[in-house]
N, C-alpha and C. Protein backbone atom coordinates (compact mmCIF):
# COMPACT_ATOMS: atom_id res chain seq x y z
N UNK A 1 99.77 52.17 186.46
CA UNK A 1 101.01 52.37 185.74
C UNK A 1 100.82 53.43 184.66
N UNK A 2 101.60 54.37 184.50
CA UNK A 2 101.53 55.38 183.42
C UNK A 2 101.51 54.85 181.79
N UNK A 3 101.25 54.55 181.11
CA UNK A 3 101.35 54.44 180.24
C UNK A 3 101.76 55.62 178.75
N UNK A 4 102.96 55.59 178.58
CA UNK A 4 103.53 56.61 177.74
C UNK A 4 102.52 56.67 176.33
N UNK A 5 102.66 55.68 175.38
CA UNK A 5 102.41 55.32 174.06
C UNK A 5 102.38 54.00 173.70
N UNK A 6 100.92 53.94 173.02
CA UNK A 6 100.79 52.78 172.40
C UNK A 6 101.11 52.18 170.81
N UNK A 7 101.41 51.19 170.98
CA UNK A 7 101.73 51.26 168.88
C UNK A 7 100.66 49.74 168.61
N UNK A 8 101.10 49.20 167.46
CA UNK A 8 100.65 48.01 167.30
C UNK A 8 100.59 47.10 167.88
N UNK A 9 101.76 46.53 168.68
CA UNK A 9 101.60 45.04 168.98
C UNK A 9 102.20 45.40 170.66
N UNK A 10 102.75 47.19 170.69
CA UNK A 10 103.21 47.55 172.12
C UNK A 10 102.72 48.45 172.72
N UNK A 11 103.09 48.22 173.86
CA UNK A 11 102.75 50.06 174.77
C UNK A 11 103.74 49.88 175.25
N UNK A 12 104.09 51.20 175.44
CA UNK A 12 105.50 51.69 176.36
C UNK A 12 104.89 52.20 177.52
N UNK A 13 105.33 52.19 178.75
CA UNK A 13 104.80 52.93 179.95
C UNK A 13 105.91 52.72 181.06
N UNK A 14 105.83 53.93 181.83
CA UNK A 14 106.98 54.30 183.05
C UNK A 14 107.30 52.84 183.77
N UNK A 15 108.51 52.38 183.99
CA UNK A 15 108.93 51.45 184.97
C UNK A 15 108.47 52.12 186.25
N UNK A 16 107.64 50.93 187.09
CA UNK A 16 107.47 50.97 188.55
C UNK A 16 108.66 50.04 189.47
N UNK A 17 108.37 49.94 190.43
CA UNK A 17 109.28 48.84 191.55
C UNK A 17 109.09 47.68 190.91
N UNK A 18 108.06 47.18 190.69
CA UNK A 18 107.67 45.86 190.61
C UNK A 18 107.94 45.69 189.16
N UNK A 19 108.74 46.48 188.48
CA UNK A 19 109.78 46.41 187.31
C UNK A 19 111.21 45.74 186.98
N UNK A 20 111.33 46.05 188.80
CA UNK A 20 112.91 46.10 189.00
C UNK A 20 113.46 44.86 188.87
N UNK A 21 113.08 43.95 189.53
CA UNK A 21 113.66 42.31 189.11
C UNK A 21 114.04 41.99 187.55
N UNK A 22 112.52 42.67 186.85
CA UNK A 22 112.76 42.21 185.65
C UNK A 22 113.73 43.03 184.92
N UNK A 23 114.06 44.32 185.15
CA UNK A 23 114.91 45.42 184.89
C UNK A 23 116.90 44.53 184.87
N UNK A 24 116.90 44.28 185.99
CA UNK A 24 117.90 43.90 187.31
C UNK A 24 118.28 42.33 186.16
N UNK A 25 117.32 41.73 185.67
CA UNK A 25 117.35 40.20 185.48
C UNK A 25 117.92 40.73 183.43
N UNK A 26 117.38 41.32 183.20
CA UNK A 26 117.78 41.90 181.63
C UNK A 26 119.15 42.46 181.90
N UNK A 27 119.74 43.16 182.45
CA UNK A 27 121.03 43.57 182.35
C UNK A 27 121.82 42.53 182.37
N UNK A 28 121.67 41.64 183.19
CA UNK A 28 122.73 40.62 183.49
C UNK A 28 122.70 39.48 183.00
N UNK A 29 121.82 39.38 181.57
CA UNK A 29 121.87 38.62 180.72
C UNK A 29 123.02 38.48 179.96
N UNK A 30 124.34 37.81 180.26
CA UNK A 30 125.25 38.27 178.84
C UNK A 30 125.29 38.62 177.71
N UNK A 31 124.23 38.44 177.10
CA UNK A 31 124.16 38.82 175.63
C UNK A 31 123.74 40.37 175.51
N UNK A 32 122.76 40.68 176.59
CA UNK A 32 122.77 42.16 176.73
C UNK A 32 123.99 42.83 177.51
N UNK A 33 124.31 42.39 178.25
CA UNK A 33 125.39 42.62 178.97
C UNK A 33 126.70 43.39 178.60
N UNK A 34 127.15 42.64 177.68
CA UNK A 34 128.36 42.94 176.90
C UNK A 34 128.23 44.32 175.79
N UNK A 35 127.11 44.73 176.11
CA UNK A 35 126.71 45.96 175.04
C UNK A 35 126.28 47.12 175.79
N UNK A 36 126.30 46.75 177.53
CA UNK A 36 126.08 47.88 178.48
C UNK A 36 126.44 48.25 179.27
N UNK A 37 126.57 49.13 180.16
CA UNK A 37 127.23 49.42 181.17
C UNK A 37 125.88 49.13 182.10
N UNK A 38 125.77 48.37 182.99
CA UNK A 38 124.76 47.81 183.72
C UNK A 38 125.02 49.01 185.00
N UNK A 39 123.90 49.70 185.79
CA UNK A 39 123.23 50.11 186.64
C UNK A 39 123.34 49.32 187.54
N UNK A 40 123.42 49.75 188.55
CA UNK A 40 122.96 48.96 190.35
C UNK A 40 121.37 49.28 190.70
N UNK A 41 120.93 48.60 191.50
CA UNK A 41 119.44 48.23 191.97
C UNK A 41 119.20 49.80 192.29
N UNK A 42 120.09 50.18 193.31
CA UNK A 42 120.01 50.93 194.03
C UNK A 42 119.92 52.39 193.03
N UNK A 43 120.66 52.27 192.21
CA UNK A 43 120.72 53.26 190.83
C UNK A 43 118.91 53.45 190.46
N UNK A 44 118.89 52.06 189.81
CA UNK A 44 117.18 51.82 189.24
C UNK A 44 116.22 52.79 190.52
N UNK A 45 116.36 51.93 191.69
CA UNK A 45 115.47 52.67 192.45
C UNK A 45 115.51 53.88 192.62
N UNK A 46 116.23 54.71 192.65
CA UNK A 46 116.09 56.06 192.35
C UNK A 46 115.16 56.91 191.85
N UNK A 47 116.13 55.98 190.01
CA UNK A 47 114.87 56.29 188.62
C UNK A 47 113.17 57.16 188.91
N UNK A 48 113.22 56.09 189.98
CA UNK A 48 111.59 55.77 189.93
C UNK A 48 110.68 56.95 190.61
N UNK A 49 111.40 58.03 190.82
CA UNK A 49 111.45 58.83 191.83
C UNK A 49 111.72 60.01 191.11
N UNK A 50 112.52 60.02 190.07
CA UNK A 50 113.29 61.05 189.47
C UNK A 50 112.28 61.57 188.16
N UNK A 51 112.76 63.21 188.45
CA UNK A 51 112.01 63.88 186.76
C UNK A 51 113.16 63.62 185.78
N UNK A 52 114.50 63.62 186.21
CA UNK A 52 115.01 63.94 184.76
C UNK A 52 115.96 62.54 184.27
N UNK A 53 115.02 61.56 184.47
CA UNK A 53 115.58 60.35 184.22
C UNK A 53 114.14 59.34 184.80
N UNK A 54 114.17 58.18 183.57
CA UNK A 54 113.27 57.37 183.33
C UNK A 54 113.20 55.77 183.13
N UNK A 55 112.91 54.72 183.63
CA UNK A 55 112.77 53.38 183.39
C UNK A 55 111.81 53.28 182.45
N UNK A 56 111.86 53.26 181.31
CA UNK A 56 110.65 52.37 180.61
C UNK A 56 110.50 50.95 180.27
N UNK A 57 109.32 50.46 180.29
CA UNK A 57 109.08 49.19 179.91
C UNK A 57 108.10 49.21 178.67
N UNK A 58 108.98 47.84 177.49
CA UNK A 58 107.76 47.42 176.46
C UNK A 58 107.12 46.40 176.97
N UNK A 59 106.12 46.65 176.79
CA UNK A 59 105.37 44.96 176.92
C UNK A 59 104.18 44.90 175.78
N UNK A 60 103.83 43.86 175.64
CA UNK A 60 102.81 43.43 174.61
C UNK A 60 101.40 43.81 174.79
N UNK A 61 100.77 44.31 173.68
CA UNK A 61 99.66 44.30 174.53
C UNK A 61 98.31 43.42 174.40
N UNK A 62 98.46 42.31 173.89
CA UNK A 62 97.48 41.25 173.82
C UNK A 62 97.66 40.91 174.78
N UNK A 63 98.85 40.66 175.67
CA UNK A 63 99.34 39.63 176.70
C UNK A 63 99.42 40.58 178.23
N UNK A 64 100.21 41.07 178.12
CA UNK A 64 100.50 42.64 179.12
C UNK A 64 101.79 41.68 179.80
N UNK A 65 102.75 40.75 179.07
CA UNK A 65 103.77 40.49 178.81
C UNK A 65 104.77 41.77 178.53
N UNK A 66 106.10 41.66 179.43
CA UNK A 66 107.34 42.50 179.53
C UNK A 66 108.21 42.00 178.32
N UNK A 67 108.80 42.82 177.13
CA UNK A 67 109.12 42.41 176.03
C UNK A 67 110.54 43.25 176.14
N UNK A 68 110.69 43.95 177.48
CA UNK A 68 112.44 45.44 176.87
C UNK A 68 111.91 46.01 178.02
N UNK A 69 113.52 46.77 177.75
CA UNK A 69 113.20 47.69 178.35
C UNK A 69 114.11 49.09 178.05
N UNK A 70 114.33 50.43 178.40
CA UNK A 70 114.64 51.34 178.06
C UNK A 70 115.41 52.43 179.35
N UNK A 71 116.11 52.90 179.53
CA UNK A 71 115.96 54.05 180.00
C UNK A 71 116.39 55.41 179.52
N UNK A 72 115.32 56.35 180.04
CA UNK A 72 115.77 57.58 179.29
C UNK A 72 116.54 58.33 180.01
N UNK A 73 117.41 59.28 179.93
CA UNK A 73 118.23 60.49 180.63
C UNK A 73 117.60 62.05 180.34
N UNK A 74 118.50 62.75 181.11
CA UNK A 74 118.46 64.69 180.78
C UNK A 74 116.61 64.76 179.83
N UNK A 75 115.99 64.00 180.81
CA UNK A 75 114.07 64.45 180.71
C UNK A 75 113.96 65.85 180.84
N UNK A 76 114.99 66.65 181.59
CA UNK A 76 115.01 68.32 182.09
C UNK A 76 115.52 69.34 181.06
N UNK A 77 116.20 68.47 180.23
CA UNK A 77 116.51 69.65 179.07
C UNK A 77 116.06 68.95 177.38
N UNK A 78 115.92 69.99 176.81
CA UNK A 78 115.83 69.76 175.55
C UNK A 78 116.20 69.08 175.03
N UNK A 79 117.05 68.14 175.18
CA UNK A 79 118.02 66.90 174.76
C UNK A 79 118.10 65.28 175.27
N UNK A 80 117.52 64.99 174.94
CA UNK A 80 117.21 63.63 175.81
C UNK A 80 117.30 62.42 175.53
N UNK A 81 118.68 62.05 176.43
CA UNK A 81 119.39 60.82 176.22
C UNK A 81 118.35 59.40 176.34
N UNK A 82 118.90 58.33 175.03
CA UNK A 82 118.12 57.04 175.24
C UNK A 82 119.55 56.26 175.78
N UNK A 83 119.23 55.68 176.78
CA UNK A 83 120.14 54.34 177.02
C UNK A 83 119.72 53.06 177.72
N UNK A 84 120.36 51.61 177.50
CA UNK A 84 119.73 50.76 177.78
C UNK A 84 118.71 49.92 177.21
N UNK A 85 118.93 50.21 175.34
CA UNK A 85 117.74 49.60 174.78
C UNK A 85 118.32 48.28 175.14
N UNK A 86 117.41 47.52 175.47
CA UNK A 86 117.73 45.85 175.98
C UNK A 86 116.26 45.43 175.63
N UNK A 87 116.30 44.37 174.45
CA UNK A 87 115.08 43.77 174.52
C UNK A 87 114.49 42.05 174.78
N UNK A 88 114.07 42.17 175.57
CA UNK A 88 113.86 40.35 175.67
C UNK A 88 113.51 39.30 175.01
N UNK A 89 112.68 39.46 173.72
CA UNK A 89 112.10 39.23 173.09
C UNK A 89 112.80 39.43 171.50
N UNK A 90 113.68 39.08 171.79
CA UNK A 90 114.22 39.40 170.19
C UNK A 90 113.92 38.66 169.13
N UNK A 91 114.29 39.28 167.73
CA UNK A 91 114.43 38.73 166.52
C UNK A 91 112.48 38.81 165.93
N UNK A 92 111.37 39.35 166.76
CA UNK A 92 110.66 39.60 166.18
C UNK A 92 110.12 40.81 165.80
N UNK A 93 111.12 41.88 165.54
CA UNK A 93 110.86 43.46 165.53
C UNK A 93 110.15 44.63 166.54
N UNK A 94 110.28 43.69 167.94
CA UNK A 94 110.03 44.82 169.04
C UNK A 94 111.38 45.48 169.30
N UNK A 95 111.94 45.51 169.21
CA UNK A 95 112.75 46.05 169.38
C UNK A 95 112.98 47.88 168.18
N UNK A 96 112.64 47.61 166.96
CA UNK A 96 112.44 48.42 166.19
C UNK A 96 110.87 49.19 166.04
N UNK A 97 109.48 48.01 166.84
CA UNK A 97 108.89 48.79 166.96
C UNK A 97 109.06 49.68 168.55
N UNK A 98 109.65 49.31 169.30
CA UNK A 98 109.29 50.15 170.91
C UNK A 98 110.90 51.20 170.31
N UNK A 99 111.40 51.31 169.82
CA UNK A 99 112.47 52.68 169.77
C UNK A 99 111.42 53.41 168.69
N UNK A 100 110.60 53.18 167.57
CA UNK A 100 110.30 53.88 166.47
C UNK A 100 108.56 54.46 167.84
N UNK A 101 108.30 53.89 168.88
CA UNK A 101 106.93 54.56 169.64
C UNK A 101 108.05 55.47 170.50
N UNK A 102 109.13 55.40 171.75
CA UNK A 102 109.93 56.30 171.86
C UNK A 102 110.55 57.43 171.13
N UNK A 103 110.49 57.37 170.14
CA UNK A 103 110.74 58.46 168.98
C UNK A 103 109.91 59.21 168.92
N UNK A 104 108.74 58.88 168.64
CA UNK A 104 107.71 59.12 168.40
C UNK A 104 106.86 59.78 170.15
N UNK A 105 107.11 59.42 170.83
CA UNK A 105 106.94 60.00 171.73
C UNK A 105 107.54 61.09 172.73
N UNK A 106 109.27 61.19 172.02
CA UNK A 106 109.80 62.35 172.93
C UNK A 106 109.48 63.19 172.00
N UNK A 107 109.05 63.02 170.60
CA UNK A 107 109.15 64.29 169.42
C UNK A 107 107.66 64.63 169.68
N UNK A 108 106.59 63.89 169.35
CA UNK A 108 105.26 64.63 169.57
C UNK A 108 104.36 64.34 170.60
N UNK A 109 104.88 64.04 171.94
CA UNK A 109 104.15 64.17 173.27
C UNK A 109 104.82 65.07 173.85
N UNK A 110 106.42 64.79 173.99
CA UNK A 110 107.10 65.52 174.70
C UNK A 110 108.17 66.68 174.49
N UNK A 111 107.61 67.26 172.86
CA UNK A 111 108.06 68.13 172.46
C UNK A 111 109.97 68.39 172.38
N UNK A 112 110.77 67.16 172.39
CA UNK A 112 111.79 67.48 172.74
C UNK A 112 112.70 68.16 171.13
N UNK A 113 113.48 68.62 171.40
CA UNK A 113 114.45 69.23 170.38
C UNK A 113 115.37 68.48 169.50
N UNK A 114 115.96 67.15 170.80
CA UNK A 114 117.53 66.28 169.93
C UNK A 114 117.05 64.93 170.93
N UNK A 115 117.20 64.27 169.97
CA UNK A 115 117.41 63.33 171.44
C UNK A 115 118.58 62.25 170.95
N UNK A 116 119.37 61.51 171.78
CA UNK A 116 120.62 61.18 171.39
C UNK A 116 121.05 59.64 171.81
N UNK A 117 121.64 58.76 171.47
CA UNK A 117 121.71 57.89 171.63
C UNK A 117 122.89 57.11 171.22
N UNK A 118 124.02 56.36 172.22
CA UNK A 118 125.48 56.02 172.14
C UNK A 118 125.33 54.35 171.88
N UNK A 119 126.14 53.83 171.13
CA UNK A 119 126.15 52.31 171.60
C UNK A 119 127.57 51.71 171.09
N UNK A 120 128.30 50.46 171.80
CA UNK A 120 129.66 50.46 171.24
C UNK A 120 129.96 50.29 169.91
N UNK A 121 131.12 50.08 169.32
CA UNK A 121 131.42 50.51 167.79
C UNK A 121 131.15 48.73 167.42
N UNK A 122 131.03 47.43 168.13
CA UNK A 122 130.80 46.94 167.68
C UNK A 122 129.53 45.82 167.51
N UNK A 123 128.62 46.49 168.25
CA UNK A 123 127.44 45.97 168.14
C UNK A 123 126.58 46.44 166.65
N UNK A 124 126.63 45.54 166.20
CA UNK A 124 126.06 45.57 164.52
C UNK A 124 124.37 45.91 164.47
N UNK A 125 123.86 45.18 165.59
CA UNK A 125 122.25 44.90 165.75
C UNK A 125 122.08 46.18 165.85
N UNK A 126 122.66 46.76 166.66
CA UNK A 126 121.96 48.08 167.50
C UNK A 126 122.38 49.51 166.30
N UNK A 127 123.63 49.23 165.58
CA UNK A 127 124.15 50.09 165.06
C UNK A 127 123.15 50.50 163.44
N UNK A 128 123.01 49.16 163.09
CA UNK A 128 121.64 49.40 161.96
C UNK A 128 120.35 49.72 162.64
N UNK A 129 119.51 49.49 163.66
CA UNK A 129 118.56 49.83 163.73
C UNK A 129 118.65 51.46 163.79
N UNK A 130 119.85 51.95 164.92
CA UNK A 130 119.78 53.47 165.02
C UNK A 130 119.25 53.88 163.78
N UNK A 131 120.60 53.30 162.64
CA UNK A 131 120.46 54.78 161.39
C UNK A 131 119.26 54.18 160.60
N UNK A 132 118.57 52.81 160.76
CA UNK A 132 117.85 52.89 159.91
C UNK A 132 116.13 52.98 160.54
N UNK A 133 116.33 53.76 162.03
CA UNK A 133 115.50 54.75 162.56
C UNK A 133 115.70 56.03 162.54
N UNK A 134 116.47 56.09 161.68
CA UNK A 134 116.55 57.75 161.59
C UNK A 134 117.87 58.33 162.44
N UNK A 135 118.29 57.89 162.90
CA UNK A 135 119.68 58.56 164.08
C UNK A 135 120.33 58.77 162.60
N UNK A 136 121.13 60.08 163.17
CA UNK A 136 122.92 60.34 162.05
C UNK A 136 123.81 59.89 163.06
N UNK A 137 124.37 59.50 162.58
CA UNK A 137 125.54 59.15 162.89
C UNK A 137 126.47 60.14 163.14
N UNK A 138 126.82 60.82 164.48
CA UNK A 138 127.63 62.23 164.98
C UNK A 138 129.35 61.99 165.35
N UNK A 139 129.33 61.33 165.54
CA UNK A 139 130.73 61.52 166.10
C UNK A 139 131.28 59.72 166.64
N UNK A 140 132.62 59.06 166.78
CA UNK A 140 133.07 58.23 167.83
C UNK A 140 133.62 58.90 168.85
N UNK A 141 133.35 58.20 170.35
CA UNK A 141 134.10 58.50 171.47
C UNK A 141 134.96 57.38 171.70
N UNK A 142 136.85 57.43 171.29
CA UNK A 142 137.02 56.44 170.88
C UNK A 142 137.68 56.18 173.16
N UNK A 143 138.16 55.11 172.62
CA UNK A 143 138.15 54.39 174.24
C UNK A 143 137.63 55.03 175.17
N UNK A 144 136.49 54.90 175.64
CA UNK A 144 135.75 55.99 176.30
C UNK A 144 135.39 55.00 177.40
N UNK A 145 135.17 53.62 177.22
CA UNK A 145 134.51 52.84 178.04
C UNK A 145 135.45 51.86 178.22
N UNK A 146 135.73 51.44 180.34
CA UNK A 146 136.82 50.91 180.08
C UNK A 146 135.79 49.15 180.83
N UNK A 147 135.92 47.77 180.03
CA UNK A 147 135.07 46.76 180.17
C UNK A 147 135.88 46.02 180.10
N UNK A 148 135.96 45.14 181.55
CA UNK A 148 136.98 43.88 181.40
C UNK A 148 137.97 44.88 181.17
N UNK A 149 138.97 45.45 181.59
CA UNK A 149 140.17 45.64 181.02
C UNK A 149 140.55 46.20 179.83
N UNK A 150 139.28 46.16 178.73
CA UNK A 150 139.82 46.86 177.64
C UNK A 150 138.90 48.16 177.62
N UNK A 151 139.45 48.90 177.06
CA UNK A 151 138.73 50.18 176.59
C UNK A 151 137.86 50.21 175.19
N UNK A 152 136.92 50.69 174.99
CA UNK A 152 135.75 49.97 174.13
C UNK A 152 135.82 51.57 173.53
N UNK A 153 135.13 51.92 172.12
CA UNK A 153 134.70 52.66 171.74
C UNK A 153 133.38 53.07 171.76
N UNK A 154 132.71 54.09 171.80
CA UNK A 154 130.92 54.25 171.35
C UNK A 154 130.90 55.41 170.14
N UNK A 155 130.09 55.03 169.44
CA UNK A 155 130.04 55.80 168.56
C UNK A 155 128.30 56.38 168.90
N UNK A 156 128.13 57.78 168.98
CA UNK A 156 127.17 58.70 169.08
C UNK A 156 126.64 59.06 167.75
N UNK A 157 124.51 58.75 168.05
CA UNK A 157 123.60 59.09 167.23
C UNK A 157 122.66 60.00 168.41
N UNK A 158 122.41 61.26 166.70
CA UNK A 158 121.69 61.56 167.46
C UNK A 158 120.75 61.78 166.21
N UNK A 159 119.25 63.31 166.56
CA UNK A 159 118.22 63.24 165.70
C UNK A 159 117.74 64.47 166.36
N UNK A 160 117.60 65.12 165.61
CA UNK A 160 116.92 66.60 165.69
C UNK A 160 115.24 66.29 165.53
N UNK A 161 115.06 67.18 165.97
CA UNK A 161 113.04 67.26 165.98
C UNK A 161 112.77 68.07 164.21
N UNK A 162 113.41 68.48 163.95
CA UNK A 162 112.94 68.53 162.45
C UNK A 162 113.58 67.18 161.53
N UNK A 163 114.19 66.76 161.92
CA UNK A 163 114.93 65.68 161.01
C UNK A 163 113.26 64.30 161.28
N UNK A 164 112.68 64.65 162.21
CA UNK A 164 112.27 63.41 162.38
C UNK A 164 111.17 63.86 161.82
N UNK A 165 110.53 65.28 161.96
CA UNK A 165 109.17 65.58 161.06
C UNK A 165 109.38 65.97 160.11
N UNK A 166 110.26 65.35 159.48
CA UNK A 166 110.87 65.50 157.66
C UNK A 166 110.64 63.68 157.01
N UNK A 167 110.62 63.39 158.25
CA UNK A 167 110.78 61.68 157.77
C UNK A 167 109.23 61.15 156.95
């Protein structure tokens, strides 16, 4: 398995097949659910195959326990979308540490320029960790997402590669 970056208590490394259940089984958790636009299998499997789009997995590394997961977008250009932070393991700060090793890894492994990241206007959890990882806060896309019947807002963060080696 590739292994992207390691931090303290995680490593991040490329989703394989033998990802996918657990990938497949996190989306359709309701509690993550309601904060994503869930992927098909058939979508995932792709991923796995693809340069300009990515499955990542956190897992622990005392244990080599699956803790999240991630996927990245537009790997092909300078700009590179995060979506899908979903973490399994909540309420003990993996979640803030595996986005702060992703950060840290599209800016100084993978040299990227912006990298950007949407989530709806009313998820609170997700909306403090962005800015208080560093995302600005760019713009709302207001009814952009149509869920159950209603149309949802997202509000867009993003982060420049000097903003983050200023931090």
């Amino acid at each position: 398995m590739k292994e992207l970056i390691t931090g303290e208590r995680l490593r991040l490394r490329r989703a394989v097949l033998d990802d996918l259940d657990y990938i497949m089984k996190l989306q359709a958790v309701p509690e993550n659910r309601k904060f994503i636009v869930p992927f098909s299998e058939d979508y995932h499997r792709k991923i796995f195959t693809c340069v300009d789009k990515m499955d990542v997995i956190a897992e622990e590394i005392s244990t080599g326990e699956r803790v999240g997961y991630f996927m990245l977008r537009e790997l092909n250009t300078p700009c590179a979308e995060f979506t899908h932070v979903i973490i399994d393991k909540k309420g003990v700060g993996y979640g803030r540490e595996s986005l702060n090793l992703l950060i840290k890894w599209t800016f100084e492994t993978k040299c990227f320029h912006r990298i950007w990241i949407d989530c709806k206007d009313y998820n609170s959890v997700a909306l403090h960790l962005y800015e208080s990882s560093g995302f600005v806060r760019e713009g709302l896309l207001r009814e952009i997402i149509l869920t159950n019947g209603v149309y949802e807002n997202l509000i867009v963060f993003g982060m420049l590669d000097r903003e983050y080696f200023a931090r």
